[in-house]
C-alpha atoms as a PDB file:
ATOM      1  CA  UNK A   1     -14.706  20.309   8.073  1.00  0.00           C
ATOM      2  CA  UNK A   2     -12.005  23.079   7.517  1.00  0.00           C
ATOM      3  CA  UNK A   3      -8.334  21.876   7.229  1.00  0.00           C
ATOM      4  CA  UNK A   4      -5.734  23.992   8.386  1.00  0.00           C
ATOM      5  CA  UNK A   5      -2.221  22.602   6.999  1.00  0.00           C
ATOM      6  CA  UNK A   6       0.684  24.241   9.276  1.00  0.00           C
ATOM      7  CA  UNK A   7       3.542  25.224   6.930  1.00  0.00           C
ATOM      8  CA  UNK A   8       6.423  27.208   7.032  1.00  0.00           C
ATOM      9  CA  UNK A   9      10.010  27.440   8.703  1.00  0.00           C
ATOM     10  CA  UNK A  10      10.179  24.579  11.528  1.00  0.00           C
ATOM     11  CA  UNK A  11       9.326  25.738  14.659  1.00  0.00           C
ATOM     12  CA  UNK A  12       8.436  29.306  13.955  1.00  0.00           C
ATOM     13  CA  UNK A  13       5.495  28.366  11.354  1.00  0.00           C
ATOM     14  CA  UNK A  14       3.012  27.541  14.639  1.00  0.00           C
ATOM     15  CA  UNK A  15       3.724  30.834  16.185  1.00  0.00           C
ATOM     16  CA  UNK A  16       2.543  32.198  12.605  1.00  0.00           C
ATOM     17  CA  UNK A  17      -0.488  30.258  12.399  1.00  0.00           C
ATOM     18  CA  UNK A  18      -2.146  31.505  15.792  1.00  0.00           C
ATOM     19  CA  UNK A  19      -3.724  34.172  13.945  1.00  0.00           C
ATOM     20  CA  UNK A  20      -4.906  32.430  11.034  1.00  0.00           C
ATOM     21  CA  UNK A  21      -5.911  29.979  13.466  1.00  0.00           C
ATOM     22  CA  UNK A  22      -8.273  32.358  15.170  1.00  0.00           C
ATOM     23  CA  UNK A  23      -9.771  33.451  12.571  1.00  0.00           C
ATOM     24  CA  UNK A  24     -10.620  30.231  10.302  1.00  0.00           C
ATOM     25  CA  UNK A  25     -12.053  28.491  13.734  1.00  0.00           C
ATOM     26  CA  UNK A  26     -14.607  30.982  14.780  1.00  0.00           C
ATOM     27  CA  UNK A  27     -17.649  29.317  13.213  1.00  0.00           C
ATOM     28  CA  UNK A  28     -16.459  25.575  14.218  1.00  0.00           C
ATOM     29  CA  UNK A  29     -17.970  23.413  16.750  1.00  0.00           C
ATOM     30  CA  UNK A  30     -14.653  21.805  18.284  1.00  0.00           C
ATOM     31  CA  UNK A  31     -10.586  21.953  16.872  1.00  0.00           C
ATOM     32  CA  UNK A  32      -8.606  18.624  16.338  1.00  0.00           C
ATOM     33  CA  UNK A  33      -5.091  19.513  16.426  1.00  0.00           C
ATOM     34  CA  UNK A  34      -2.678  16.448  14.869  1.00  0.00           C
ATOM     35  CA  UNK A  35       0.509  16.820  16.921  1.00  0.00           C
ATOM     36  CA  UNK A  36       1.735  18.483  20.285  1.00  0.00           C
ATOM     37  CA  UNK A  37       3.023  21.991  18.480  1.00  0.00           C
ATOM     38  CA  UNK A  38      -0.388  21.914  16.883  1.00  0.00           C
ATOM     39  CA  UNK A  39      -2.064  21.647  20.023  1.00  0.00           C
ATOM     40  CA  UNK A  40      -0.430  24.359  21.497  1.00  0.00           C
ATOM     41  CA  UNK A  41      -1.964  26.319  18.528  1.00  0.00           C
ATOM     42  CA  UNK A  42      -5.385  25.635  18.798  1.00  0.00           C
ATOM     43  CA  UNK A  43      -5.693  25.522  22.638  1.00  0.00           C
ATOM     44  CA  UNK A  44      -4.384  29.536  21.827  1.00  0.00           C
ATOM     45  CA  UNK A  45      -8.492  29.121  20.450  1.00  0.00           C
ATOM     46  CA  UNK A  46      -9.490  29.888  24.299  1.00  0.00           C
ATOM     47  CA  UNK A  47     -13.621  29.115  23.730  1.00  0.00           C
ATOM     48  CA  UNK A  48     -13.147  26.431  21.692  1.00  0.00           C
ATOM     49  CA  UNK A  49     -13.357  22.686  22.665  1.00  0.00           C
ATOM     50  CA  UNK A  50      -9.987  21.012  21.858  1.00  0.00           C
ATOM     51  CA  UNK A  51      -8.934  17.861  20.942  1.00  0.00           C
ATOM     52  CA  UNK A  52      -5.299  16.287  20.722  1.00  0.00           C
ATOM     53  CA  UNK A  53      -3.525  13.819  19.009  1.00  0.00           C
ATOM     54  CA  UNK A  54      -0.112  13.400  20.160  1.00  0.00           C
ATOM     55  CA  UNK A  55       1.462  11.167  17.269  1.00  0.00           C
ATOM     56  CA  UNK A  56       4.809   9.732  18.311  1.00  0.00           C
ATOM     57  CA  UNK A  57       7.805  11.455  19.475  1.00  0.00           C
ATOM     58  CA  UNK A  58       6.000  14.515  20.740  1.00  0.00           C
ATOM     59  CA  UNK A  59       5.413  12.208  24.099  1.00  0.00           C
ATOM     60  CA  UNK A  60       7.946   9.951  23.454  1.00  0.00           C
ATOM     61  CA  UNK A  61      10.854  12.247  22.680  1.00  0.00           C
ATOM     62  CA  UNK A  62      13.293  12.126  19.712  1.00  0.00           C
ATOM     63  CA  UNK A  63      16.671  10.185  19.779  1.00  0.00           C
ATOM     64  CA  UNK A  64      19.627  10.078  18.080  1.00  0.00           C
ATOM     65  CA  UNK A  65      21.065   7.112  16.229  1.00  0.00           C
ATOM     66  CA  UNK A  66      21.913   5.761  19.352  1.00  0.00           C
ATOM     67  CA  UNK A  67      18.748   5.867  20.579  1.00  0.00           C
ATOM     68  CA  UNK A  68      19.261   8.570  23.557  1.00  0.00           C
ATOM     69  CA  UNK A  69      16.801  11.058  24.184  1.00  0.00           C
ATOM     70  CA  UNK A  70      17.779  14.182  23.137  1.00  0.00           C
ATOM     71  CA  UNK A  71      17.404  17.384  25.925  1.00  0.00           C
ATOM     72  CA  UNK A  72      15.610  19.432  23.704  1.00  0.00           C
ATOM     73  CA  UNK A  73      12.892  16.966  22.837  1.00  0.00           C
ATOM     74  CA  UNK A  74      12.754  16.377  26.862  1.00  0.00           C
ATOM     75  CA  UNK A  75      11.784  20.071  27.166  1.00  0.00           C
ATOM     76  CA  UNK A  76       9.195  19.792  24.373  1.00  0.00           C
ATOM     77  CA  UNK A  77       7.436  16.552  25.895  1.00  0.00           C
ATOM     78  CA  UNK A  78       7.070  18.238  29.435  1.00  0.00           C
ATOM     79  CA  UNK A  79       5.217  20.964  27.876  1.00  0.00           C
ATOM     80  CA  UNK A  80       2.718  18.616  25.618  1.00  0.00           C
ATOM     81  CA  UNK A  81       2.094  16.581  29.482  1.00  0.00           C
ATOM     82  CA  UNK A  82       1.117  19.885  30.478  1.00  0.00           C
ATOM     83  CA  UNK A  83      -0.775  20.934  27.618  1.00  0.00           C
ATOM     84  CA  UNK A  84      -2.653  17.022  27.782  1.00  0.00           C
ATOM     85  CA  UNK A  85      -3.994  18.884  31.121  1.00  0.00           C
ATOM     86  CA  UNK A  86      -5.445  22.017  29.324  1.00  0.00           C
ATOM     87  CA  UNK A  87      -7.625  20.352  26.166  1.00  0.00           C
ATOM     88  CA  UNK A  88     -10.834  18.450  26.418  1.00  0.00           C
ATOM     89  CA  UNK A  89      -9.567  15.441  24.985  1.00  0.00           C
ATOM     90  CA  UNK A  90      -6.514  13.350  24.367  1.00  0.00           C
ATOM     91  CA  UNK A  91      -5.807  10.529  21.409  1.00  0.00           C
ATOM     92  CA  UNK A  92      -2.621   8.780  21.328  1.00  0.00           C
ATOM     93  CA  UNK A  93      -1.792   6.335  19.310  1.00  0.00           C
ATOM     94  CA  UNK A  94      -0.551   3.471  21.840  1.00  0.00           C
ATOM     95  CA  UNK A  95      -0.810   1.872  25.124  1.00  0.00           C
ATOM     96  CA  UNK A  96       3.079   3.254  25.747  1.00  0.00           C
ATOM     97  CA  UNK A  97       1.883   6.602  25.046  1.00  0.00           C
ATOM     98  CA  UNK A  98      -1.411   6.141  27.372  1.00  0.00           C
ATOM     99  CA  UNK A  99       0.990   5.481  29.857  1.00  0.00           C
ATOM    100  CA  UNK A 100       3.244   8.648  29.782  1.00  0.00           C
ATOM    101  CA  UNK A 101       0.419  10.822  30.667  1.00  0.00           C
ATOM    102  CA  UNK A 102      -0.537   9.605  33.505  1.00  0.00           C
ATOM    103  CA  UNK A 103      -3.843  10.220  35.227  1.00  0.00           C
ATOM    104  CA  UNK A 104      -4.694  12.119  32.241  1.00  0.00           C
ATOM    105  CA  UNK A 105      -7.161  10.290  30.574  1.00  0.00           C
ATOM    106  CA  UNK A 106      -6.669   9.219  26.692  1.00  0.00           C
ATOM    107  CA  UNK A 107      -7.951   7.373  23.845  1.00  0.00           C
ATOM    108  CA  UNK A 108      -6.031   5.042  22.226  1.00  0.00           C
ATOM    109  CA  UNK A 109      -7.037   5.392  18.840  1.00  0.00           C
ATOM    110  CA  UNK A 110      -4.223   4.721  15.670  1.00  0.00           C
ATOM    111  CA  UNK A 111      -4.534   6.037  12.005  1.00  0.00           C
ATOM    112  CA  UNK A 112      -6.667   4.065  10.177  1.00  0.00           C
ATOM    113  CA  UNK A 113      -5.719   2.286   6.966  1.00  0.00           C
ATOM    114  CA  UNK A 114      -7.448   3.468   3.362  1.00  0.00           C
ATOM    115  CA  UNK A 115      -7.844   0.112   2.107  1.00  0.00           C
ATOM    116  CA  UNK A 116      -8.690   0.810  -1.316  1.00  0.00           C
ATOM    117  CA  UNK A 117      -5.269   2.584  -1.128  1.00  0.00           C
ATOM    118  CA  UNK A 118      -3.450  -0.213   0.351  1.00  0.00           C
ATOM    119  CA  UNK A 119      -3.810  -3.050  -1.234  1.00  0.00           C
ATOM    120  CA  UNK A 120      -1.553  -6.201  -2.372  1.00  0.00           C
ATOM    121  CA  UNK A 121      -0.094  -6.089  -6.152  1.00  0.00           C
ATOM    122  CA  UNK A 122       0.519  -9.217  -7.584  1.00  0.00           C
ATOM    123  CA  UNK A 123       4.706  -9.305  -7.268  1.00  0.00           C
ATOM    124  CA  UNK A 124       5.476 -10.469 -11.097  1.00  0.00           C
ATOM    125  CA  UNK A 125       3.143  -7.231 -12.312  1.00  0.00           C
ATOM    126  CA  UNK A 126       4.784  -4.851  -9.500  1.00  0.00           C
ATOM    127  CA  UNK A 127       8.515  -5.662 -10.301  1.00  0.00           C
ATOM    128  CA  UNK A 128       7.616  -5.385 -14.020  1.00  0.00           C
ATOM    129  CA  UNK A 129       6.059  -1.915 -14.026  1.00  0.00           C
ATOM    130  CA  UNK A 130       9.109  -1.088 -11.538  1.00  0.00           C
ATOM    131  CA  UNK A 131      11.770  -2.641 -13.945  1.00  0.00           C
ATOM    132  CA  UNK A 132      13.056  -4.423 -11.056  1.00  0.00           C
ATOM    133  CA  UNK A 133      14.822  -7.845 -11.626  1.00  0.00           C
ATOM    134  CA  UNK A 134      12.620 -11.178 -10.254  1.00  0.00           C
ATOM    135  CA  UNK A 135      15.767 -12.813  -9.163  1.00  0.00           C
ATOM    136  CA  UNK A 136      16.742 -10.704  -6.382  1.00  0.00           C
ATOM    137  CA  UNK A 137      15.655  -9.689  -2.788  1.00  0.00           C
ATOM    138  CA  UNK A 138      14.360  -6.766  -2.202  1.00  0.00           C
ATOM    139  CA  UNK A 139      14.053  -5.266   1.224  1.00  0.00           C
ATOM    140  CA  UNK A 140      11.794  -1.910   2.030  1.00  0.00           C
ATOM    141  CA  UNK A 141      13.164   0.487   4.617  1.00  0.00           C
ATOM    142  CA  UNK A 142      10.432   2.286   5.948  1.00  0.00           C
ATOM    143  CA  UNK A 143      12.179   5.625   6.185  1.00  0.00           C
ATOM    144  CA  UNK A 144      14.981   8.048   5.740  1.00  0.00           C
ATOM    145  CA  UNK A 145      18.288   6.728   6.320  1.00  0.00           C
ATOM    146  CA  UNK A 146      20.006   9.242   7.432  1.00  0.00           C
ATOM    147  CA  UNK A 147      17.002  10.350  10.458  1.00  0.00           C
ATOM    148  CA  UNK A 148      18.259   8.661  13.727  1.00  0.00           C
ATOM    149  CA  UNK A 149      15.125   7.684  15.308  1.00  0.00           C
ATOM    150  CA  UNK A 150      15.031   5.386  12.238  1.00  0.00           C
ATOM    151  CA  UNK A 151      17.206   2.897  13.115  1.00  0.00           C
ATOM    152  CA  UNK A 152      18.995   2.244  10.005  1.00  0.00           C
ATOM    153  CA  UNK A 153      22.691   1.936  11.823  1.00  0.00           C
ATOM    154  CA  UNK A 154      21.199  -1.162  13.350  1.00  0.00           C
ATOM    155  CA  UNK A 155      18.925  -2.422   9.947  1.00  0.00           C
ATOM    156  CA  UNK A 156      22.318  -1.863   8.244  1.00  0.00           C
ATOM    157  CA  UNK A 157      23.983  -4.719  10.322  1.00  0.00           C
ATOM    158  CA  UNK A 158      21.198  -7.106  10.207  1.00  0.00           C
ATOM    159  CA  UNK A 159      21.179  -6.840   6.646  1.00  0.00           C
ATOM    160  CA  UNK A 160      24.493  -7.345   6.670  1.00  0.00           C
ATOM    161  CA  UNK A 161      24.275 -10.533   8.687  1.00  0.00           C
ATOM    162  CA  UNK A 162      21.792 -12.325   6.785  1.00  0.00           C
ATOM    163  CA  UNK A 163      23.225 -11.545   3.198  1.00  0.00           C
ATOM    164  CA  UNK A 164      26.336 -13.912   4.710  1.00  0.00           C
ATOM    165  CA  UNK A 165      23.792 -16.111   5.678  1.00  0.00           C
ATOM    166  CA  UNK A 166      21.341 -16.399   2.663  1.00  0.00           C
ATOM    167  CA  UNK A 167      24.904 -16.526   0.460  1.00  0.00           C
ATOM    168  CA  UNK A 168      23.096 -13.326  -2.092  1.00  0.00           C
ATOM    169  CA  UNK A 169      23.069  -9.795  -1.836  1.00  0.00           C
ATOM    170  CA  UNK A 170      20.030  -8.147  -0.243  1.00  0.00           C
ATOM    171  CA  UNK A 171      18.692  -4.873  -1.757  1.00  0.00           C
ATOM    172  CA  UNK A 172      17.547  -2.183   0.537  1.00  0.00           C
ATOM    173  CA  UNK A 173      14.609   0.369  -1.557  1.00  0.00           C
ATOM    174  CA  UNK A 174      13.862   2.874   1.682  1.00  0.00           C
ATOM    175  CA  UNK A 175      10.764   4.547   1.151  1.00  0.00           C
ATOM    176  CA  UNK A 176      11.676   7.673   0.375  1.00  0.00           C
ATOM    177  CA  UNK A 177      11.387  10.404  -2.248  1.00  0.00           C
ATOM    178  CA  UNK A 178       8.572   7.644  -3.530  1.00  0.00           C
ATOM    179  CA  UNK A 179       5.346   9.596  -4.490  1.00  0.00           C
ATOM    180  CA  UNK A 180       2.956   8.566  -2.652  1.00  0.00           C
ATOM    181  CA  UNK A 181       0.168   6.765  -4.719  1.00  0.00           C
ATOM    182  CA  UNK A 182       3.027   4.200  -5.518  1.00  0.00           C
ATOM    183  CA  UNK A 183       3.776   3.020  -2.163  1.00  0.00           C
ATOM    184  CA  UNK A 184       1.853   0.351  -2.527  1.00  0.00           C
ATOM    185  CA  UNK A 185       3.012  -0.722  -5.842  1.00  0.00           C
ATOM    186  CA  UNK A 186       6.958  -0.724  -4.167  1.00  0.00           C
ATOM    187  CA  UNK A 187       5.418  -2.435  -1.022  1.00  0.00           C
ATOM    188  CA  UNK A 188       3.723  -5.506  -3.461  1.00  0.00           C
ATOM    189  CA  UNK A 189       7.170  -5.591  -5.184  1.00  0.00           C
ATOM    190  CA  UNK A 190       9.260  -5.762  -2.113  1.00  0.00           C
ATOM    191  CA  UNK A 191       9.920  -9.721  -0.393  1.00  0.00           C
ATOM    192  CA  UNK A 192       9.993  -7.855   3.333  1.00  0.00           C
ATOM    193  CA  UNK A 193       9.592  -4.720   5.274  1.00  0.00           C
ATOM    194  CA  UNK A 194      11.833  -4.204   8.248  1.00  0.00           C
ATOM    195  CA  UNK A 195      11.345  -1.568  11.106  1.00  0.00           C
ATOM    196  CA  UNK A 196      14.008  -0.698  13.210  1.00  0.00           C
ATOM    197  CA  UNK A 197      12.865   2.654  14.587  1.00  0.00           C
ATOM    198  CA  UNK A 198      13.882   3.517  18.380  1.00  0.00           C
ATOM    199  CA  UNK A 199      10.783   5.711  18.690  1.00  0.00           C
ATOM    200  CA  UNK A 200       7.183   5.321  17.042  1.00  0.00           C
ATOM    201  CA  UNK A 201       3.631   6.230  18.303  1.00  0.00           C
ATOM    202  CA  UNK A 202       1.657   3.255  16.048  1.00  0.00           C
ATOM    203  CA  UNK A 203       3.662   2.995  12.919  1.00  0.00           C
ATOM    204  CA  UNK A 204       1.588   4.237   9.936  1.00  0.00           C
ATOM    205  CA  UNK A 205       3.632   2.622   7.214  1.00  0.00           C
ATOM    206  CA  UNK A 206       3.523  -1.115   9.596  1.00  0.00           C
ATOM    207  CA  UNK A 207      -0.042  -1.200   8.709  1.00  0.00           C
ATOM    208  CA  UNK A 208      -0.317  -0.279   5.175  1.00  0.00           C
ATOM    209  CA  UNK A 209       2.249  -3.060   4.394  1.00  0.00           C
ATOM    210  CA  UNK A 210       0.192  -4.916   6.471  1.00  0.00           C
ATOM    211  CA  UNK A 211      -2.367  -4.056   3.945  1.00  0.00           C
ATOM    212  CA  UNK A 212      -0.258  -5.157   0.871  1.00  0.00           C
ATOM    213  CA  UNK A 213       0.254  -8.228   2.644  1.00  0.00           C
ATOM    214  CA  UNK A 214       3.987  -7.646   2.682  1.00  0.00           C
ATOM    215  CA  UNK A 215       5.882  -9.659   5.317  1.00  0.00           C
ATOM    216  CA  UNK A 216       7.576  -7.469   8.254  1.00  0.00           C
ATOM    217  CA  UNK A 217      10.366  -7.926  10.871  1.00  0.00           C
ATOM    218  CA  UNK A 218      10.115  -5.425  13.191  1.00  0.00           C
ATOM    219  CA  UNK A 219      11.930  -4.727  16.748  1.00  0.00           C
ATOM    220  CA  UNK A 220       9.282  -3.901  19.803  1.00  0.00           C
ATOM    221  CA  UNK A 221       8.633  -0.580  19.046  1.00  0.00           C
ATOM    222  CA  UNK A 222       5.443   1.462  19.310  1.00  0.00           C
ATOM    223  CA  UNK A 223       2.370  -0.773  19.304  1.00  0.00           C
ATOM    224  CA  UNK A 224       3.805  -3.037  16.720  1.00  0.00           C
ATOM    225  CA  UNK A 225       3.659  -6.103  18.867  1.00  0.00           C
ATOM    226  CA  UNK A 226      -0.229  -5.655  19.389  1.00  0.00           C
ATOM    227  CA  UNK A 227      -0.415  -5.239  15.614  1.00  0.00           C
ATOM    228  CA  UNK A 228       1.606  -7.976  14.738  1.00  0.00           C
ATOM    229  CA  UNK A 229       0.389 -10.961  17.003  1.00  0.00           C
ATOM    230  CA  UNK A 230      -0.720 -13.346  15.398  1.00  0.00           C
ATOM    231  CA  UNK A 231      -0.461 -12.251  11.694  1.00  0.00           C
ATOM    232  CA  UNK A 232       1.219 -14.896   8.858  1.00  0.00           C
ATOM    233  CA  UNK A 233       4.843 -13.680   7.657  1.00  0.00           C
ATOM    234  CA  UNK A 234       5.369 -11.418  10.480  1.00  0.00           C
ATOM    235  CA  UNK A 235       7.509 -11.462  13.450  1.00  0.00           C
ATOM    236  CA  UNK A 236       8.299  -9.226  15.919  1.00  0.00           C
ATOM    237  CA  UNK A 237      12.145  -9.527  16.781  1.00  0.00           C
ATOM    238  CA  UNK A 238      14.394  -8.307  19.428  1.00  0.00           C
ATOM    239  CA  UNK A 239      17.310  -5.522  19.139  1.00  0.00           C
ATOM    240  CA  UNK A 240      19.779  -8.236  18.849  1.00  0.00           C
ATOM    241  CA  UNK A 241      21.478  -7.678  15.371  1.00  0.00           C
ATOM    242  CA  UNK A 242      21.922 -11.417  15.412  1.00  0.00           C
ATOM    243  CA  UNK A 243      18.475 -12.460  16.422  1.00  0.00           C
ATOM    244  CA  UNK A 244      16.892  -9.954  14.061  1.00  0.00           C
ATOM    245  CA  UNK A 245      18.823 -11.062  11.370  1.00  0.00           C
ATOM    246  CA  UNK A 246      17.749 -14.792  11.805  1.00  0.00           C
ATOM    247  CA  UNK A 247      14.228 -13.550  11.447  1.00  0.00           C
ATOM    248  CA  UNK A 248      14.788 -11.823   7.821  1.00  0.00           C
ATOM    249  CA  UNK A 249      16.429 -14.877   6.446  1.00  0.00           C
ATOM    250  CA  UNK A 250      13.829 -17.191   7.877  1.00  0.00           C
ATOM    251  CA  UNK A 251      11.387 -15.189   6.718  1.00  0.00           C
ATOM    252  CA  UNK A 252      13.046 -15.148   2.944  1.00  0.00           C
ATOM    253  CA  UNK A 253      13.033 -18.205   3.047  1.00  0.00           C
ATOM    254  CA  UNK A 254       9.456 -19.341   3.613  1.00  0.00           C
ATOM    255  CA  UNK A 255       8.756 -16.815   0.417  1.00  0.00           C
ATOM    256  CA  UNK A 256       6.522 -13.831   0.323  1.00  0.00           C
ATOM    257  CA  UNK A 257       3.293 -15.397   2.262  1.00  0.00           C
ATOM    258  CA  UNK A 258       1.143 -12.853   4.643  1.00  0.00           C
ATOM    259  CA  UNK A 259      -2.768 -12.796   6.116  1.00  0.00           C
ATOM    260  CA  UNK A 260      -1.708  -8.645   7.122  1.00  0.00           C
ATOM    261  CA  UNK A 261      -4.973  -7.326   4.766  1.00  0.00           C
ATOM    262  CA  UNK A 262      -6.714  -9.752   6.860  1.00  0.00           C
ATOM    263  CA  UNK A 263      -5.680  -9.121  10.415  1.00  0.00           C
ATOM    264  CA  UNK A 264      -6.175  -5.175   9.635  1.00  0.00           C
ATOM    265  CA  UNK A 265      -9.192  -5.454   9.001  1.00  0.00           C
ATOM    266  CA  UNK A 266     -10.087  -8.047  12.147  1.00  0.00           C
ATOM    267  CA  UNK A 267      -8.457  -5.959  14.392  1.00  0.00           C
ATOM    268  CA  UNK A 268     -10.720  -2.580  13.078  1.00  0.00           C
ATOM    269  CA  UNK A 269      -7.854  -0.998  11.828  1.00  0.00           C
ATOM    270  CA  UNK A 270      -9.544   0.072   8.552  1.00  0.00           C
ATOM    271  CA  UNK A 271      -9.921   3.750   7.865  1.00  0.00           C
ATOM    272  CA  UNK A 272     -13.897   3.405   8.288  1.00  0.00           C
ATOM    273  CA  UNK A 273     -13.333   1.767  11.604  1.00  0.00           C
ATOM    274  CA  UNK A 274     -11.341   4.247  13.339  1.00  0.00           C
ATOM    275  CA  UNK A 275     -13.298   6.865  11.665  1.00  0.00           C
ATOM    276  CA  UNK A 276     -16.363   5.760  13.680  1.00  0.00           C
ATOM    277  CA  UNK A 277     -14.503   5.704  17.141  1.00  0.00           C
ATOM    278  CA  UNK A 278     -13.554   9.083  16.125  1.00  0.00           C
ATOM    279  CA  UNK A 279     -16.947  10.435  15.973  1.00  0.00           C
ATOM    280  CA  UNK A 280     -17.550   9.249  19.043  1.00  0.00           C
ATOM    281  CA  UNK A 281     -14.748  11.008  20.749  1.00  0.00           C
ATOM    282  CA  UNK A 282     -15.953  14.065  19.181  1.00  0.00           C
ATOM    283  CA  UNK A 283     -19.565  13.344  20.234  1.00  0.00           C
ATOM    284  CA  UNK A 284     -18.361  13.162  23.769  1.00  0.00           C
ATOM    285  CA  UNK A 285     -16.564  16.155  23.984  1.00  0.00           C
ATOM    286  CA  UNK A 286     -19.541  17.935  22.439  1.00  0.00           C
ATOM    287  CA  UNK A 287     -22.021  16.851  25.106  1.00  0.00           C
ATOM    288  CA  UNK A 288     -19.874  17.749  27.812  1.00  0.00           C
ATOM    289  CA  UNK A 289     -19.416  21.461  26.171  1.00  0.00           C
ATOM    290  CA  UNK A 290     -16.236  23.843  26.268  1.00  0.00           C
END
C-alpha cells in the first residue's frame, strides 16, 4: 500500500498533486481516494480502477452556524454526484449519504474504531494525570468552536440551561489542539460528550467515545441514531435547546455509566471489522476490472 497525503494551500494543493499522483500510482492495482476533491484527483488516473469515499460534507454540503447550506459547497456536491458516476466504486459513510446519490450504487461502510487506541481510563487516574479537579463536571465538545457546522451556538445554550438546572457550573474541554494519543485519556476524564453538529457523514469521534465508554447526548445527525440505539448512557436528543438540555442533566445525574466499548464492537464497528468489508469492496472492483 502507498499513501499519498494531499497537502498544501486549500483548494489549490489537489490541482498540485495530479502529477505526483500519476506518477506514484502507475504500479498499483486500484486507487482509494478519502474525500470528493481527492477523488477528483485520482479519477485524473484514467486506467486505473477507482474507489471513493465521500466522508461528510462533500455530499452533504457545509453550513454555517445557522445551519444553511452554503452556495459554494452546493456547487462542490453537484460535481462529487457527478464524479460518484465516473469511479468504480462508492463508500459513504451513512444511509443519508446512500440516499443523496441516487441510483448510484454505494457501500455504506464507516471508519472503524482502533480499539486498542480507544479504550476506557479509569476516571480517578485520568483526572489525576490531567490535574483536573474530581468535584466538577466536565463536558467534551467534540470540535472547534468557532467552525459552524459544529454546532456550538446551540451546545452553548444547552449548557447553559442545565448548569441552572443542576445548580453548578459545567465545564466545556472541546477537543481541540489535544494531541492525539491523549484523546482517550480526556475522553475517560470527561462525565459526557455532546454533539451538536448540523452536518456529519458517521461521526468518527461518536464512536471512539463510544469506545471509552463515555456517555453522549447527541442531536440526529449523521448515522448517530443507528449507532446509538440501544447503548447504556446514551441518548439521542432533539434540536430543542430545552429538550437537549434535559438529557445532559439526566444523564449527570445517573453518573458516568456506559456499555459504548460493548455495542462497538456488537455492531462490527471495530477497526478489524470494517477492514474486512473493505477488502471485499476492493475484491469486487478487482474482478470486475477497470
Amino acid at each position: 500500500m502507498d499513501v499519498i497525503e494531499i497537502k498544501g494551500l486549500p483548494k489549490l494543493k489537489h490541482f498540485e498533486a495530479i502529477s505526483n499522483v500519476w506518477e506514484r500510482m502507475k504500479s498499483v492495482d486500484i486507487i482509494h481516494a478519502h474525500y470528493g476533491y481527492c477523488g477528483w484527483v485520482a479519477r485524473s488516473q484514467l486506467n486505473k480502477p477507482v474507489v471513493v469515499s465521500f466522508m461528510g460534507n462533500d455530499l452533504l454540503g457545509t453550513p454555517d452556524a445557522y445551519g444553511h447550506i452554503q452556495p459554494i459547497s452546493r456547487i462542490e456536491v453537484f460535481f462529487n454526484l457527478w464524479l460518484a458516476r465516473m469511479v468504480n466504486a462508492v463508500i459513504v459513510k451513512s444511509v443519508e449519504m446512500a440516499k443523496i446519490i441516487g441510483p448510484v450504487k454505494a457501500h455504506v461502510l464507516p471508519n472503524g474504531v482502533d480499539m486498542q487506541t480507544f479504550y476506557p481510563i479509569p476516571r480517578p487516574q485520568a483526572r489525576a494525570l490531567l490535574e483536573w479537579s474530581e468535584d466538577k463536571l466536565y463536558i467534551s465538545f467534540p470540535g472547534n468552536p468557532a467552525e459552524p457546522r459544529k454546532g456550538f451556538l446551540f451546545a452553548k445554550a444547552a449548557i447553559h440551561q442545565a448548569e441552572e438546572q443542576m445548580g453548578k457550573p459545567l465545564a466545556v474541554i472541546p477537543l481541540l489542539n489535544i494531541p492525539p494519543h491523549q484523546v482517550p485519556l480526556y475522553m475517560s476524564a470527561c462525565d459526557l460528550m455532546i454533539m451538536t453538529s448540523f452536518i456529519e457523514g458517521s461521526p468518527n469521534v461518536v464512536k471512539e467515545a463510544m469506545a471509552c465508554n463515555l456517555p453522549i447526548v447527541s442531536v440526529p445527525v449523521g448515522d448517530t441514531a443507528e449507532l446509538l440505539k440501544d447503548v447504556k448512557g446514551c441518548v439521542v436528543s432533539t434540536r430543542d435547546v430545552n429538550r437537549f438540555a434535559e438529557d445532559i442533566v439526566n444523564l449527570l445525574k445517573a453518573k458516568r455509566s456506559s456499555n459504548g466499548r460493548e455495542a462497538l464492537q456488537h455492531k462490527g464497528l471495530d477497526l478489524e471489522s470494517i477492514a474486512r468489508r473493505l477488502i471485499k469492496i476492493y475484491e469486487s472492483v478487482l474482478a470486475r476490472g477497470a
